[in-house]
C-alpha atoms as a PDB file:
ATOM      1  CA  UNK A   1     177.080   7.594  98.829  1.00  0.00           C
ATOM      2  CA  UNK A   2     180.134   6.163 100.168  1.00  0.00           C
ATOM      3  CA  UNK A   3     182.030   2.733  99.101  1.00  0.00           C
ATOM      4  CA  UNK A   4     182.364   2.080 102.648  1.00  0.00           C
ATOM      5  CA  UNK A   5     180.219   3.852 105.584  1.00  0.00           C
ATOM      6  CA  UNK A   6     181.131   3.742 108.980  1.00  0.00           C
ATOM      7  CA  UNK A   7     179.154   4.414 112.144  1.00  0.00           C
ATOM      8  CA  UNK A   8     179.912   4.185 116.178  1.00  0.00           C
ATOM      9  CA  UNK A   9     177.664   1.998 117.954  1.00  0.00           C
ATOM     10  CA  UNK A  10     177.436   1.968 121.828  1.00  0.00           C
ATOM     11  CA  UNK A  11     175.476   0.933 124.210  1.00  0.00           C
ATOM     12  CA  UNK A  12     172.403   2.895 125.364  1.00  0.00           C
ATOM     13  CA  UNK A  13     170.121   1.167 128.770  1.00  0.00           C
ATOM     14  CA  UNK A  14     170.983  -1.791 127.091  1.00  0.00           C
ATOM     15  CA  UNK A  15     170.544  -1.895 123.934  1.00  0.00           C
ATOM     16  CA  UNK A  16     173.174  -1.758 121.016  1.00  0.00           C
ATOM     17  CA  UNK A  17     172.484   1.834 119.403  1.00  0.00           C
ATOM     18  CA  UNK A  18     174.256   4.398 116.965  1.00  0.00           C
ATOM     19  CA  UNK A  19     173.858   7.676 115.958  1.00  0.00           C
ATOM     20  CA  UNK A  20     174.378   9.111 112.642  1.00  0.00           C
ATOM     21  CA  UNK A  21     173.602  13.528 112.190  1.00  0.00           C
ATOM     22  CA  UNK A  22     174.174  12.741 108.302  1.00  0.00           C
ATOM     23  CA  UNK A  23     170.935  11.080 108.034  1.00  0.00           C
ATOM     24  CA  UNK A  24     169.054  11.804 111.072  1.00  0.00           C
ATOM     25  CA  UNK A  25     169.373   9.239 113.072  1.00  0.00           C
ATOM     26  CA  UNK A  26     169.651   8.901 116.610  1.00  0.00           C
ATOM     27  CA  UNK A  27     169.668   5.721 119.209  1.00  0.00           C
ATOM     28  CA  UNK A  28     168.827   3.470 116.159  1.00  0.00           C
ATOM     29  CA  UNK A  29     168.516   0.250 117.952  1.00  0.00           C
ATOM     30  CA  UNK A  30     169.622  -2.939 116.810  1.00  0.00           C
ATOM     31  CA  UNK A  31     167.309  -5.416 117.511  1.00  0.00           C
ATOM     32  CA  UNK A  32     166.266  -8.998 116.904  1.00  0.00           C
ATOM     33  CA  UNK A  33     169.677 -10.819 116.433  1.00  0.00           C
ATOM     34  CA  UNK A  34     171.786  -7.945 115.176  1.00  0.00           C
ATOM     35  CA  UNK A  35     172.373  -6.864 118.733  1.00  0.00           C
ATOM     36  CA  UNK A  36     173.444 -10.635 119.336  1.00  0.00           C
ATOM     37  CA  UNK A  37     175.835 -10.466 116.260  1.00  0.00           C
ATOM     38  CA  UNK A  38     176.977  -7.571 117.439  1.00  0.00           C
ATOM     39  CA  UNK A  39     178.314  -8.956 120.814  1.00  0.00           C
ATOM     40  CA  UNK A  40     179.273 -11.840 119.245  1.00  0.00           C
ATOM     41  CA  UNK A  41     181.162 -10.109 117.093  1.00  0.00           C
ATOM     42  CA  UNK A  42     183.076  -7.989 119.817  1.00  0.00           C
ATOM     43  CA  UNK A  43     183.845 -11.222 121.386  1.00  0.00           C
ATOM     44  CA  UNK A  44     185.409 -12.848 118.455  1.00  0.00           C
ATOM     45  CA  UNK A  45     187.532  -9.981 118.209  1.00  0.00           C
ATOM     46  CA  UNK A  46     188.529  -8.941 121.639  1.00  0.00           C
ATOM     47  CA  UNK A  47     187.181  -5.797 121.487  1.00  0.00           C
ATOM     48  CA  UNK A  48     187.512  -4.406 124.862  1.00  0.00           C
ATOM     49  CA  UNK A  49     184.981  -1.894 126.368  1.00  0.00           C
ATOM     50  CA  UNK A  50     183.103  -2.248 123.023  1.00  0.00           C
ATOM     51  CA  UNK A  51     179.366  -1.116 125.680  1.00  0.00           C
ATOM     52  CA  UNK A  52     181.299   2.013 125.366  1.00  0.00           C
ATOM     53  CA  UNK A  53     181.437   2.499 121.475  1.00  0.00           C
ATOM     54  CA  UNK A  54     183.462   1.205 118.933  1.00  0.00           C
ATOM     55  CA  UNK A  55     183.718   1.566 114.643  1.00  0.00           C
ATOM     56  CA  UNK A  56     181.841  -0.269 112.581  1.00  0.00           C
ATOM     57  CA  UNK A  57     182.508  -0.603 108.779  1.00  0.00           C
ATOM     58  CA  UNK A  58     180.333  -1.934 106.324  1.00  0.00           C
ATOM     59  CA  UNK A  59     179.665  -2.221 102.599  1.00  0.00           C
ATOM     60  CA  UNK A  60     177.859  -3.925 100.162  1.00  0.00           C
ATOM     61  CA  UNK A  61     181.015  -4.871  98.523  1.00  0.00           C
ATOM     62  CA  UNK A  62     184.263  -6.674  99.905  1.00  0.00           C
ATOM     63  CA  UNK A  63     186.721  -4.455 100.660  1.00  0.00           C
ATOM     64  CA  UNK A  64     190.248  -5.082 102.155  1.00  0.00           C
ATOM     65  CA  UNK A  65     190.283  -6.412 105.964  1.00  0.00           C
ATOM     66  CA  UNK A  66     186.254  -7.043 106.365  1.00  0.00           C
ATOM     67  CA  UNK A  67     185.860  -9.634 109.258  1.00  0.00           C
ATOM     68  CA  UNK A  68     182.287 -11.134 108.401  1.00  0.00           C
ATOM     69  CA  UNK A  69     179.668 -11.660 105.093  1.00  0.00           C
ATOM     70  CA  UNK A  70     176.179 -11.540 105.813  1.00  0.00           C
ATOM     71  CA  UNK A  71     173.770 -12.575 103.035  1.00  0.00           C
ATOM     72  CA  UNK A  72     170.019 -11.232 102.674  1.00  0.00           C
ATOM     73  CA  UNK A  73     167.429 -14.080 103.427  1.00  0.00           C
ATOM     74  CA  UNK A  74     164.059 -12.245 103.012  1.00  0.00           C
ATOM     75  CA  UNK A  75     162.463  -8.494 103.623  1.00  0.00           C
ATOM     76  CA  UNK A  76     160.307  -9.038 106.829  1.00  0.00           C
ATOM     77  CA  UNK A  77     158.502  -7.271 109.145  1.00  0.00           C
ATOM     78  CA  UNK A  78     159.223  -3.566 107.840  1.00  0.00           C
ATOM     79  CA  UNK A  79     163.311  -4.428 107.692  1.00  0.00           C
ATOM     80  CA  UNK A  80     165.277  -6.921 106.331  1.00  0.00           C
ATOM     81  CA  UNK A  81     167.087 -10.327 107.749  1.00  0.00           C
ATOM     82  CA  UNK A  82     170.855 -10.612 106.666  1.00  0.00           C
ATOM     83  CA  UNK A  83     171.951 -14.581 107.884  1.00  0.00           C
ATOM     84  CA  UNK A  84     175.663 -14.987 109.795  1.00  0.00           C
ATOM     85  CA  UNK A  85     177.637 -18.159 108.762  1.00  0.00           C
ATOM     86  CA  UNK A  86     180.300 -17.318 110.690  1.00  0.00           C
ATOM     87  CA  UNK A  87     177.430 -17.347 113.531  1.00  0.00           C
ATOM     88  CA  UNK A  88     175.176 -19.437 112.198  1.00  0.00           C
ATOM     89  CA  UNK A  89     172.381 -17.134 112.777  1.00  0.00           C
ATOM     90  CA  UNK A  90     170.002 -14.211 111.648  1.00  0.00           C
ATOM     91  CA  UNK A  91     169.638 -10.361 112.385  1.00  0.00           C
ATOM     92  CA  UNK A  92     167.134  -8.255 111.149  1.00  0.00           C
ATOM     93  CA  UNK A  93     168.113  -5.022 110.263  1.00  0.00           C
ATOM     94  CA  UNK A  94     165.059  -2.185 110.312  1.00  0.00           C
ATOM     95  CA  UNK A  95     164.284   0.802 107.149  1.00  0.00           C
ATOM     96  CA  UNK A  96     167.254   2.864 108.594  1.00  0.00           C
ATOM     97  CA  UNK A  97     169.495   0.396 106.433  1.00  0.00           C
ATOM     98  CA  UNK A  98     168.169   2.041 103.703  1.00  0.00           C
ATOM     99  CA  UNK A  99     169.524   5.830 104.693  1.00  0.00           C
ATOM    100  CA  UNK A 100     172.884   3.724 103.159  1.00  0.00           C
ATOM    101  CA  UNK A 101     171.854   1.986 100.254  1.00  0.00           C
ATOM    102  CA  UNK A 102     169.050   2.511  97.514  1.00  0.00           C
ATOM    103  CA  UNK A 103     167.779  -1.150  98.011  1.00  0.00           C
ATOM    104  CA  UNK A 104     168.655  -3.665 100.802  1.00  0.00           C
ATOM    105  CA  UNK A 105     171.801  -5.359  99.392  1.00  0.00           C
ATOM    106  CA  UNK A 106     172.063  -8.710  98.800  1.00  0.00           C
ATOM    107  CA  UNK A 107     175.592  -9.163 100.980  1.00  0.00           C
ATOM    108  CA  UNK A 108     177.029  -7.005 103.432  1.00  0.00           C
ATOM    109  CA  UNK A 109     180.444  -7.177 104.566  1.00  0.00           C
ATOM    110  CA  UNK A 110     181.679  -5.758 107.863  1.00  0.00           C
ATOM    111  CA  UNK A 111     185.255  -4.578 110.167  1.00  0.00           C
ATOM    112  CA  UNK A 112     184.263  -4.289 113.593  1.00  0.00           C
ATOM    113  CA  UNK A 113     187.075  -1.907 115.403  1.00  0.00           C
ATOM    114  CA  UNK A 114     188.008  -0.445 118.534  1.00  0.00           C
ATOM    115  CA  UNK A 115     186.797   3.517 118.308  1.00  0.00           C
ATOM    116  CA  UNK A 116     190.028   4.889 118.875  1.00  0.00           C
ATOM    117  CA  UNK A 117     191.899   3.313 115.613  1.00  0.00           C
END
């Protein structure tokens, strides 16, 4: 597995969803406060057109440029809540988190980009 993964959310009847062929996955929503980090996150970094798709990096391990930390709070309802400081909130992310890591790490650290970098 890679350091660093990176996958291309966008915007599907309005939900935030990605893709990914590597590990069979395709429209995996985020849901319950992730999709509300997610804008939030856009926002805070003027990420224009981001409905359209844009790069997001993440690891489980700070690495140069990362934007945000989220920390694990608890495994819950089949997934696991990761808790925003800089938003002062929660987002669960579901099993598909685990098509990344062997075990839901305890931090996260994430780059949100335009697509075309």
């Amino acid at each position: 597995m890679n350091a660093i993964v990176a996958i291309y959310p966008y915007k599907h009847e309005g939900l935030w969803v990605f893709d990914d062929d590597r590990v069979g996955l395709v429209r995996e929503p985020f849901i319950s406060g992730a999709d509300t980090i997610i804008d939030q996150a856009l926002e805070a970094h003027a990420i224009e057109d981001g409905d359209a798709g844009f790069r997001l990096l993440f690891s489980a391990t700070e690495f140069p440029g990362y934007h945000f930390r989220f920390t694990h709070v608890r495994r819950s309802d089949g997934g696991d809540w990761y808790h925003s400081e800089s938003f002062g909130t929660e987002g669960w992310l579901c099993p598909a988190l685990l098509q990344y890591f062997a075990c839901a790490p305890e931090e996260l650290y994430a780059k949100f980009e335009p697509r075309s970098v």
